[in-house]
C-alpha atoms as a PDB file:
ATOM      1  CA  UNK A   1      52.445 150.686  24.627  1.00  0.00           C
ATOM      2  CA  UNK A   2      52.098 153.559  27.347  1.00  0.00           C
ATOM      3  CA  UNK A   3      48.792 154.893  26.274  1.00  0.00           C
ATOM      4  CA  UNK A   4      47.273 151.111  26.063  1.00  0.00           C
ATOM      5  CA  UNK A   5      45.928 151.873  29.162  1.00  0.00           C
ATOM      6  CA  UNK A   6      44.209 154.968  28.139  1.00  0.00           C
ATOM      7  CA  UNK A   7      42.538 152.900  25.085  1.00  0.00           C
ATOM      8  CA  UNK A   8      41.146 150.695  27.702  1.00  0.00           C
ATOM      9  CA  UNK A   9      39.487 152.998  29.501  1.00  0.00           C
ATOM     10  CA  UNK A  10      38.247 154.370  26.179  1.00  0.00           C
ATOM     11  CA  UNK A  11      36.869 150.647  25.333  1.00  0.00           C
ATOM     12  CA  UNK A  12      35.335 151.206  28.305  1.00  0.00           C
ATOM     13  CA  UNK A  13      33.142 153.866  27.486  1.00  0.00           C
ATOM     14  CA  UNK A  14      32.381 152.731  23.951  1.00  0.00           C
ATOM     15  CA  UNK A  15      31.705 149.233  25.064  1.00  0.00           C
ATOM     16  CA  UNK A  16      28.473 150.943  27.822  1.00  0.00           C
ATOM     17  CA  UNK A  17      27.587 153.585  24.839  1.00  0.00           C
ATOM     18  CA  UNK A  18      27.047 151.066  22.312  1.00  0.00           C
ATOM     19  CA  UNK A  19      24.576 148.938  24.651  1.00  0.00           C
ATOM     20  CA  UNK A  20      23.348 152.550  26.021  1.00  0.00           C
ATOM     21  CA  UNK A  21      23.317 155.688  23.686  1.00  0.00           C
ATOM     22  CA  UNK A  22      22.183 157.589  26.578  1.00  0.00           C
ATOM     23  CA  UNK A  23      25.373 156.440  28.473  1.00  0.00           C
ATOM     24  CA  UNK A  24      27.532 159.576  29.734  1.00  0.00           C
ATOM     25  CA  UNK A  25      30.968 160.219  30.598  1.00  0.00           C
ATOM     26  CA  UNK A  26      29.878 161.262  34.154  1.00  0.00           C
ATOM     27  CA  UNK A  27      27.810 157.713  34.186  1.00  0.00           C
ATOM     28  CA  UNK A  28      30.846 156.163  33.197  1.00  0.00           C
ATOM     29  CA  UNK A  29      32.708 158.015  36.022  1.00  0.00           C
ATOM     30  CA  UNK A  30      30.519 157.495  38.821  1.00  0.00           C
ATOM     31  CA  UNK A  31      30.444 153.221  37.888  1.00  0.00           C
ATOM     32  CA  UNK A  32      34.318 154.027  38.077  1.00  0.00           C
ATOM     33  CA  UNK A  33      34.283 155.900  40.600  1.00  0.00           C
ATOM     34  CA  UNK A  34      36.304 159.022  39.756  1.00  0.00           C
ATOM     35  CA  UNK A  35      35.683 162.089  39.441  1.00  0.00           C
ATOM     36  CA  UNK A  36      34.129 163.252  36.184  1.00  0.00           C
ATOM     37  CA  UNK A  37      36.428 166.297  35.541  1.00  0.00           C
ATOM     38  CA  UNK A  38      39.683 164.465  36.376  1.00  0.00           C
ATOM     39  CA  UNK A  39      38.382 161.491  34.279  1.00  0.00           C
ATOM     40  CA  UNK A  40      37.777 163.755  30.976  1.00  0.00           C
ATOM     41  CA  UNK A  41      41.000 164.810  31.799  1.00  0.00           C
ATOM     42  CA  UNK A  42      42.715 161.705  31.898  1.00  0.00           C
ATOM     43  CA  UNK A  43      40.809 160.315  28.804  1.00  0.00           C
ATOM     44  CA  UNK A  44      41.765 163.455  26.669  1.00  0.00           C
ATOM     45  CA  UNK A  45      45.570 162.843  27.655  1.00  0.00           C
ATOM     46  CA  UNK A  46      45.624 166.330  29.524  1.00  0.00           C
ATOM     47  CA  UNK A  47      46.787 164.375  32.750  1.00  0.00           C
ATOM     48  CA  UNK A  48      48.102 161.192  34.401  1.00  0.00           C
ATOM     49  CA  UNK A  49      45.317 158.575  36.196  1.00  0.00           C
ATOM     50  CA  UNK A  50      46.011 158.743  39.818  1.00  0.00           C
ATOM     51  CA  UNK A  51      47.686 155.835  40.980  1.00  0.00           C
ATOM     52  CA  UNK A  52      45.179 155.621  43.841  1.00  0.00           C
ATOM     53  CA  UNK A  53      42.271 154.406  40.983  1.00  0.00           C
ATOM     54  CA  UNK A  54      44.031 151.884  39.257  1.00  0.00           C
ATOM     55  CA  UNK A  55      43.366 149.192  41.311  1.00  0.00           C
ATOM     56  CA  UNK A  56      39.930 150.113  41.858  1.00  0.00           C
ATOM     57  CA  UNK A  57      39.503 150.477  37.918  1.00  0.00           C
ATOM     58  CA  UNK A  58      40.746 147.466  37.234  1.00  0.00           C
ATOM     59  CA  UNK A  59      38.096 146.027  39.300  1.00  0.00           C
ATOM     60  CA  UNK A  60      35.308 148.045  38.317  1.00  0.00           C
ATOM     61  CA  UNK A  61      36.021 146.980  35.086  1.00  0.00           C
ATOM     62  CA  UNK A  62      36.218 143.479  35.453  1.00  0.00           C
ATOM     63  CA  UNK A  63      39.448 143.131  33.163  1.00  0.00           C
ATOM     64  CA  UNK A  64      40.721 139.486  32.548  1.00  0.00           C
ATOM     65  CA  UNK A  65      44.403 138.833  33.508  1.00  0.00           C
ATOM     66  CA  UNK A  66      46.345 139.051  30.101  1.00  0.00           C
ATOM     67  CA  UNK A  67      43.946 143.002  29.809  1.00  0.00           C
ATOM     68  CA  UNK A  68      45.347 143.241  33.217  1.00  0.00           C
ATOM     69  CA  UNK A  69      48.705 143.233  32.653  1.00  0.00           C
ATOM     70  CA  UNK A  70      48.711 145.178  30.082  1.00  0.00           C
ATOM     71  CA  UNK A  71      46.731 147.795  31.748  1.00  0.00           C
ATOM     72  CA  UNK A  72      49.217 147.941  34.410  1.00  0.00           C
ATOM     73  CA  UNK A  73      52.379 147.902  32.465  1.00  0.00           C
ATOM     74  CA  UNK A  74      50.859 150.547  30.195  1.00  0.00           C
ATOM     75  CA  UNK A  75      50.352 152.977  33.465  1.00  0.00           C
ATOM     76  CA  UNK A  76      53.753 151.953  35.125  1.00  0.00           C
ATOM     77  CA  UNK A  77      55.525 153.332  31.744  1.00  0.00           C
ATOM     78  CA  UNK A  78      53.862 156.181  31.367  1.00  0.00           C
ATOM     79  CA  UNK A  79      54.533 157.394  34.648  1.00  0.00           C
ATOM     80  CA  UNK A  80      58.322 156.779  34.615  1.00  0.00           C
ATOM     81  CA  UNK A  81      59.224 160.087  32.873  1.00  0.00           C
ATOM     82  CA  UNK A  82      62.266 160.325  34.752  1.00  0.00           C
ATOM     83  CA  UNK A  83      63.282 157.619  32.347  1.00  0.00           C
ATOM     84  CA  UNK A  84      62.587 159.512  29.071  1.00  0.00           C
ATOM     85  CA  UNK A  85      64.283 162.451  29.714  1.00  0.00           C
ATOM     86  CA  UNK A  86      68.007 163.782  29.440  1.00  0.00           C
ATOM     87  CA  UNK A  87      70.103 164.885  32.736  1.00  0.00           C
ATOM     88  CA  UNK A  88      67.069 167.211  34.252  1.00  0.00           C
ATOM     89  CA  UNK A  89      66.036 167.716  38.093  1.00  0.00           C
ATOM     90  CA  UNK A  90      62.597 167.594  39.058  1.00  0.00           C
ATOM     91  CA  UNK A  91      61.701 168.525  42.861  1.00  0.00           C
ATOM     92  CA  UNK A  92      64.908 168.099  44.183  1.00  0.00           C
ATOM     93  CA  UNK A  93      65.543 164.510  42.058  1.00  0.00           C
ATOM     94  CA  UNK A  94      68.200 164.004  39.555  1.00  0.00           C
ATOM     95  CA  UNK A  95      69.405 161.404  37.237  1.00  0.00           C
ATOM     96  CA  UNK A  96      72.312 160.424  35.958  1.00  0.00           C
ATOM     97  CA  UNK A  97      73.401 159.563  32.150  1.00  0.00           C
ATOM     98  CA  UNK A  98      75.426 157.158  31.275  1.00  0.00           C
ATOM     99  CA  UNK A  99      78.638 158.804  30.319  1.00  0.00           C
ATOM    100  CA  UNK A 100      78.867 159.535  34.288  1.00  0.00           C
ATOM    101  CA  UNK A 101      80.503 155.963  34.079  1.00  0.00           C
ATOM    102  CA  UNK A 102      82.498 156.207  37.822  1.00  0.00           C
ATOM    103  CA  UNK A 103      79.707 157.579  39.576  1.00  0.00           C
ATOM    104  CA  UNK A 104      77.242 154.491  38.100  1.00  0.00           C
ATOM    105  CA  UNK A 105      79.854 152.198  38.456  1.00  0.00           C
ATOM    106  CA  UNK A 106      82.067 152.254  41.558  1.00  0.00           C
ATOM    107  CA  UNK A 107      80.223 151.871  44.737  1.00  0.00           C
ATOM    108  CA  UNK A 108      81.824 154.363  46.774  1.00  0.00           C
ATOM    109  CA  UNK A 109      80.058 157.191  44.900  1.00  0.00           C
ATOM    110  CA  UNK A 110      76.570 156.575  45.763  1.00  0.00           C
ATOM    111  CA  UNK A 111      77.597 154.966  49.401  1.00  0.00           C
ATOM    112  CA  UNK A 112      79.413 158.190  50.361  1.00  0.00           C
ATOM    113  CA  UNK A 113      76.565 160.447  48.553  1.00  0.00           C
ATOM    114  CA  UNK A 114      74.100 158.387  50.933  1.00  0.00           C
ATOM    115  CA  UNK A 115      76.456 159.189  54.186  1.00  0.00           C
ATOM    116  CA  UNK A 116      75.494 163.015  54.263  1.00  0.00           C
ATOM    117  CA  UNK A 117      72.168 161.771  55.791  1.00  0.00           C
ATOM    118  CA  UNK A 118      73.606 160.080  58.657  1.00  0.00           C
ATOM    119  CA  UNK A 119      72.624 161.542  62.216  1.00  0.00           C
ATOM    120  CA  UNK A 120      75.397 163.028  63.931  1.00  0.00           C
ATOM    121  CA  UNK A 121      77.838 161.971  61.342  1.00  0.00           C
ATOM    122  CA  UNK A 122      80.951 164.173  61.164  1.00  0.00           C
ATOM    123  CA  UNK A 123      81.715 164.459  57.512  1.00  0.00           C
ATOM    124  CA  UNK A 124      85.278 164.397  57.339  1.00  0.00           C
ATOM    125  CA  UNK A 125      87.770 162.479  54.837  1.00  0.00           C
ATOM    126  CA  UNK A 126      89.336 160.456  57.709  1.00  0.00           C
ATOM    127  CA  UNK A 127      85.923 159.619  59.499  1.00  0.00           C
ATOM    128  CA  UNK A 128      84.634 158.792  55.600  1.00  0.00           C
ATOM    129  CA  UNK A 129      87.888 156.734  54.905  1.00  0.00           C
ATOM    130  CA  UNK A 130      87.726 154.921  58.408  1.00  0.00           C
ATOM    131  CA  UNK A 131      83.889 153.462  57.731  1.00  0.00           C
ATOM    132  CA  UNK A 132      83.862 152.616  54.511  1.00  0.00           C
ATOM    133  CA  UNK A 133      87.625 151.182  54.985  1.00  0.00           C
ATOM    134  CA  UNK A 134      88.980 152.953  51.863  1.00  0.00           C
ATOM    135  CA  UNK A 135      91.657 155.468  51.678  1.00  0.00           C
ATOM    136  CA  UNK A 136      91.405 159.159  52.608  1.00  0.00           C
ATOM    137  CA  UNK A 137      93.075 159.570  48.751  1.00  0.00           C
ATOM    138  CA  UNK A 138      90.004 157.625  47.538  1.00  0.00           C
ATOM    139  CA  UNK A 139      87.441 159.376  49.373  1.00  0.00           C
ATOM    140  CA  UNK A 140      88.716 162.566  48.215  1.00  0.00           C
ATOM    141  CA  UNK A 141      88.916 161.576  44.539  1.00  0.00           C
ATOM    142  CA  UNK A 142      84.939 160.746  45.503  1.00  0.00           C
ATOM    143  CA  UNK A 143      84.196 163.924  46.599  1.00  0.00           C
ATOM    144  CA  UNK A 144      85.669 165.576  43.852  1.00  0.00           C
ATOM    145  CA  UNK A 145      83.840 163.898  41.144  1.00  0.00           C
ATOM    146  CA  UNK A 146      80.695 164.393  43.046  1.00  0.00           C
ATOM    147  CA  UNK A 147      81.411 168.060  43.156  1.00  0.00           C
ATOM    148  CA  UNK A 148      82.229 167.712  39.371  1.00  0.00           C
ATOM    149  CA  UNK A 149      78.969 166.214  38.710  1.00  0.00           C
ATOM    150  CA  UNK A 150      76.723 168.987  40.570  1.00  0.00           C
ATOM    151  CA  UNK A 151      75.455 166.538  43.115  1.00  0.00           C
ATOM    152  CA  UNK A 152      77.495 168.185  46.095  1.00  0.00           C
ATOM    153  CA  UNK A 153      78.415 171.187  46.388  1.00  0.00           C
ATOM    154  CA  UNK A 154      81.007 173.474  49.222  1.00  0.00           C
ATOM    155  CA  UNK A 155      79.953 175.418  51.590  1.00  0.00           C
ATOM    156  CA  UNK A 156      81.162 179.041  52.577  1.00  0.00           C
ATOM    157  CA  UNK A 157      83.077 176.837  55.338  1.00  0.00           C
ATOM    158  CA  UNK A 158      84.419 174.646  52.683  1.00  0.00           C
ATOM    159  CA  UNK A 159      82.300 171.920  54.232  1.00  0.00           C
ATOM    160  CA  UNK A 160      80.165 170.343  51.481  1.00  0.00           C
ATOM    161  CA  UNK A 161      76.203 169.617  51.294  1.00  0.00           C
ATOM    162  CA  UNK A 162      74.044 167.156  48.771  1.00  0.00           C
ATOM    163  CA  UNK A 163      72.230 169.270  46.643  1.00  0.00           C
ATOM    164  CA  UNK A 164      69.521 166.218  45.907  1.00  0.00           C
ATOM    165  CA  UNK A 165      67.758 164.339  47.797  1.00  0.00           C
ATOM    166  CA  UNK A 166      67.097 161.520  45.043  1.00  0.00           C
ATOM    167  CA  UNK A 167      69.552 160.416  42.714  1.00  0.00           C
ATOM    168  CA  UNK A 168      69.023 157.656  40.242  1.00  0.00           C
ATOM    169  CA  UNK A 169      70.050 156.212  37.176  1.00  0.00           C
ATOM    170  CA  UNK A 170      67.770 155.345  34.242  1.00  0.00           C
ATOM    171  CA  UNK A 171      65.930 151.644  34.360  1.00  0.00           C
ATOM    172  CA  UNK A 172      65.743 149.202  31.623  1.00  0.00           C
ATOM    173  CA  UNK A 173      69.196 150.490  30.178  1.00  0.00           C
ATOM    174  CA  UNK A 174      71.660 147.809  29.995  1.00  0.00           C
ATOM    175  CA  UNK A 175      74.319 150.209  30.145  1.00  0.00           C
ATOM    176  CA  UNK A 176      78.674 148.906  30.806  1.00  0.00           C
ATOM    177  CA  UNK A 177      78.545 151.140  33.563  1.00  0.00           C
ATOM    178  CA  UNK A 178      75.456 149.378  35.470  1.00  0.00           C
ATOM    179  CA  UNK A 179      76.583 146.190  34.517  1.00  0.00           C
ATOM    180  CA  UNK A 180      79.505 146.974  36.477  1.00  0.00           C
ATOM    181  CA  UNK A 181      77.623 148.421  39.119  1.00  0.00           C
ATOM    182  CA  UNK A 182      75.723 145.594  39.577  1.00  0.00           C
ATOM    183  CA  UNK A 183      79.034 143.063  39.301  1.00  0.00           C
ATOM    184  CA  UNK A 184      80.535 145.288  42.567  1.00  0.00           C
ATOM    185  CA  UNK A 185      76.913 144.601  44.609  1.00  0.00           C
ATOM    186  CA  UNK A 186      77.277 140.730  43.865  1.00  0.00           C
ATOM    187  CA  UNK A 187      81.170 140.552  44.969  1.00  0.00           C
ATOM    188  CA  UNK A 188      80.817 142.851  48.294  1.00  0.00           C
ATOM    189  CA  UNK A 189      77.217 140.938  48.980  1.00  0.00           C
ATOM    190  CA  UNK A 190      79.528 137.451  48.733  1.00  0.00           C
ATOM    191  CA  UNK A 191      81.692 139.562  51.676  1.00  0.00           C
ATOM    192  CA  UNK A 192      78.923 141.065  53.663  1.00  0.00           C
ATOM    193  CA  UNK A 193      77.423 136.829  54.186  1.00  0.00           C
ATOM    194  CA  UNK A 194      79.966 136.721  57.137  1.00  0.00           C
ATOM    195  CA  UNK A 195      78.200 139.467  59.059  1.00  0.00           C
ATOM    196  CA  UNK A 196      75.402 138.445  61.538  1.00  0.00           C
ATOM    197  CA  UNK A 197      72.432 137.341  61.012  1.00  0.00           C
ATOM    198  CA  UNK A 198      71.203 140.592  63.076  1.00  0.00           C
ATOM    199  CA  UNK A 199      73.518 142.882  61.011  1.00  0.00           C
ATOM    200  CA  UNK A 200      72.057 141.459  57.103  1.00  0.00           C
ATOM    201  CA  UNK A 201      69.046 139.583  55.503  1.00  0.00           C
ATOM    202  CA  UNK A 202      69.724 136.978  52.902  1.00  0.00           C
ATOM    203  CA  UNK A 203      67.165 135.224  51.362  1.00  0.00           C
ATOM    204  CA  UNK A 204      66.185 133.626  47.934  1.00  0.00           C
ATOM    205  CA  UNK A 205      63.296 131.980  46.513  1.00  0.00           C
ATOM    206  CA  UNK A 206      62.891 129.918  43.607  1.00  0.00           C
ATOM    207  CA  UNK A 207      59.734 129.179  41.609  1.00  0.00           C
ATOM    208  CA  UNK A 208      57.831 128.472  38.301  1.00  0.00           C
ATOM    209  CA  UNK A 209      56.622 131.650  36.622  1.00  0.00           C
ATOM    210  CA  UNK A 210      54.977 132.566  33.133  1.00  0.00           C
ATOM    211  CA  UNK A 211      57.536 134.522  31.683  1.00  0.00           C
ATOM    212  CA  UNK A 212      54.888 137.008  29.980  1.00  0.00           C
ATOM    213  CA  UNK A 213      55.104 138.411  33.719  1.00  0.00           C
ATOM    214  CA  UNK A 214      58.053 139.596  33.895  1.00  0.00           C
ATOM    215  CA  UNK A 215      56.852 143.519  33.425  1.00  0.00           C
ATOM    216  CA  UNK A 216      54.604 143.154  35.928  1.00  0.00           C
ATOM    217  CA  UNK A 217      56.834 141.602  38.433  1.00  0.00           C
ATOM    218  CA  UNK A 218      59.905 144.056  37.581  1.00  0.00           C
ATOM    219  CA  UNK A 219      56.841 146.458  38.012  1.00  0.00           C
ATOM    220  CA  UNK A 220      56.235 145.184  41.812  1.00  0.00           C
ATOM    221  CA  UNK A 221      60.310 145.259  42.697  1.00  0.00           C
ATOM    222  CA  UNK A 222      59.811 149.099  41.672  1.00  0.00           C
ATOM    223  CA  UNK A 223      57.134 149.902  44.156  1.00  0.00           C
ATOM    224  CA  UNK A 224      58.720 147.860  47.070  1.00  0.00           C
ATOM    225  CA  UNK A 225      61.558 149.840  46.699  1.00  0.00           C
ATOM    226  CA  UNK A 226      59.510 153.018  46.667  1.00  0.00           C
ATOM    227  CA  UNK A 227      58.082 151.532  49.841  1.00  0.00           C
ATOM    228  CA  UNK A 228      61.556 151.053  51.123  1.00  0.00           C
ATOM    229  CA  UNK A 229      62.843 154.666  50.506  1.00  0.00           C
ATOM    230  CA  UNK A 230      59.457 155.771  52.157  1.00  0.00           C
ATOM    231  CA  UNK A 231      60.537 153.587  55.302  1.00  0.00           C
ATOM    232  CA  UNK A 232      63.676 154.395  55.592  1.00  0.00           C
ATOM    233  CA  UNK A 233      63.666 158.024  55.066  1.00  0.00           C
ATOM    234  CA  UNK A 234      62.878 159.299  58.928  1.00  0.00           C
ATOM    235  CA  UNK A 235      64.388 157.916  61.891  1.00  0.00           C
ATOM    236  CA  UNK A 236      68.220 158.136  63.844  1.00  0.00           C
ATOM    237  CA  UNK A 237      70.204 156.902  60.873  1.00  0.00           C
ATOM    238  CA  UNK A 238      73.925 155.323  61.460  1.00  0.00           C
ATOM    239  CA  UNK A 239      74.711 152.961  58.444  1.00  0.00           C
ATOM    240  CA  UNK A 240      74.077 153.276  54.765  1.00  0.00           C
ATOM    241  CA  UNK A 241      72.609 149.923  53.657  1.00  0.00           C
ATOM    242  CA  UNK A 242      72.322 148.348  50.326  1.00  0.00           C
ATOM    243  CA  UNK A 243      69.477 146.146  49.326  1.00  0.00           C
ATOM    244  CA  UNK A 244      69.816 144.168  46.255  1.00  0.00           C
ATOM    245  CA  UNK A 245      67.072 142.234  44.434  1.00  0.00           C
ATOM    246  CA  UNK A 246      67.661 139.442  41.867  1.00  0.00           C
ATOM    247  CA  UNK A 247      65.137 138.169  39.536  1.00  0.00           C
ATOM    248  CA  UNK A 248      66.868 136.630  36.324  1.00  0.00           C
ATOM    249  CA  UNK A 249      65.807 132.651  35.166  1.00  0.00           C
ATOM    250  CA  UNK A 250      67.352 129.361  36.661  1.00  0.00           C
ATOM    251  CA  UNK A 251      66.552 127.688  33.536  1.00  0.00           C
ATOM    252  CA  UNK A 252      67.429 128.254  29.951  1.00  0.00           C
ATOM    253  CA  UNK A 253      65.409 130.770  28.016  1.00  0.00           C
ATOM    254  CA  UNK A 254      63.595 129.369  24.923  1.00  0.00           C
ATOM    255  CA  UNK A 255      65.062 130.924  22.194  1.00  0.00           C
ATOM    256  CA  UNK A 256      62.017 129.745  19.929  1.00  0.00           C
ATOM    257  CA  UNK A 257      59.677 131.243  21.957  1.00  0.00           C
END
């Protein structure tokens, strides 16, 4: 499925060369437009599209919706190598396996991890323990099985630093540890309704949907939370936040489908 975009673009070609013998890859890249060299690359599976020409390809080449899709689920898996590879860090991003069960699992891990970027935060156990509303014990068994994971590390003044600036955990793995992960986000988002309304955002919408878009939408969640990290990442921070998105069916799934 990754490289079905790739045989598109092949298509493509083929489908201009059969009406035109005379038809060229750099014809084919200019009614694109892309640049010839990057497209030959791309084509002969030497390098990724550019995200900034999918759109426009899709256009140029006048697919129909189902080709669409498929086009764009193709190039969203193919770019998520961080998702086919073991425990590895890749400028300054790492991600986690499964068997790191507490740090997937228990909020406080990647809530506390989060806290180093605060402005003008003084990272201490007490001033840790008083915000989050935990137990200095707690934040201390945190610390250490951050430090035991390699995502913190001390300093010569026994202070300690993140060593990444991304940390993630694989998608599309329905893994015990995630599951519980994601049971913990449900029960403290039931606490967090009795906040303000200018302290938290709740919202829901409801609606009919083909469910042969589901990739495609799952697809969109991923890039609005790209968008978020992008917005969030400058500025005076003073809270760590937590945004959760649900998309599962209100109705019964046809098991005959």
């Amino acid at each position: 499925m990754s490289d079905r975009y790739l045989n598109i673009l092949k298509d493509g070609l083929e489908k201009r060369q059969s009406k035109n013998p005379r038809y060229s890859l750099r014809s084919y890249a200019k009614d694109l437009g892309i640049n010839s060299s990057t497209l030959s690359q791309v084509l002969r599976n030497k390098r990724k599209l550019p995200e900034k020409y999918v759109e426009q390809i899709i256009d140029k080449l006048r697919l129909d919706s189902p080709t669409k899709e498929a086009f764009l689920q193709s190039y969203d898996l193919s770019n998520s190598f961080l998702d086919k590879i073991d425990l590895g860090i890749i400028d300054r991003k790492i991600q986690l396996e499964d068997t790191q069960y507490a740090l997937i699992a228990e909020w406080e891990y990647f809530t506390i991890l989060q806290m180093f970027d605060l402005t003008n935060f003084k990272f201490e156990t007490a001033n840790i323990a008083k915000r989050l509303n935990i137990t200095e014990q707690r934040v201390s068994e945190v610390l250490s099985g951050l430090s035991d994971a390699g995502l913190i590390e001390k300093n010569s003044d026994h202070s300690y630093a993140k060593k990444y600036d991304h940390v993630k955990t694989r998608d599309e793995i329905a893994s015990k540890a995630l599951t519980e992960s994601h049971h913990q986000t449900l029960e403290m988002a039931k606490e967090k309704l009795e906040l303000k309304l200018s302290e938290r955002d709740y919202s829901s919408l409801v609606f009919a949907m083909d469910k042969s878009k589901i990739e495609l939408a799952k697809r969109i969640i991923r890039e609005f939370r790209l968008k978020m990290t992008e917005l969030c990442k400058d500025g005076n921070k003073t809270e760590v936040y937590q945004l959760a998105i649900q998309l599962f069916p209100m109705t019964e799934v046809d098991k005959n489908e």
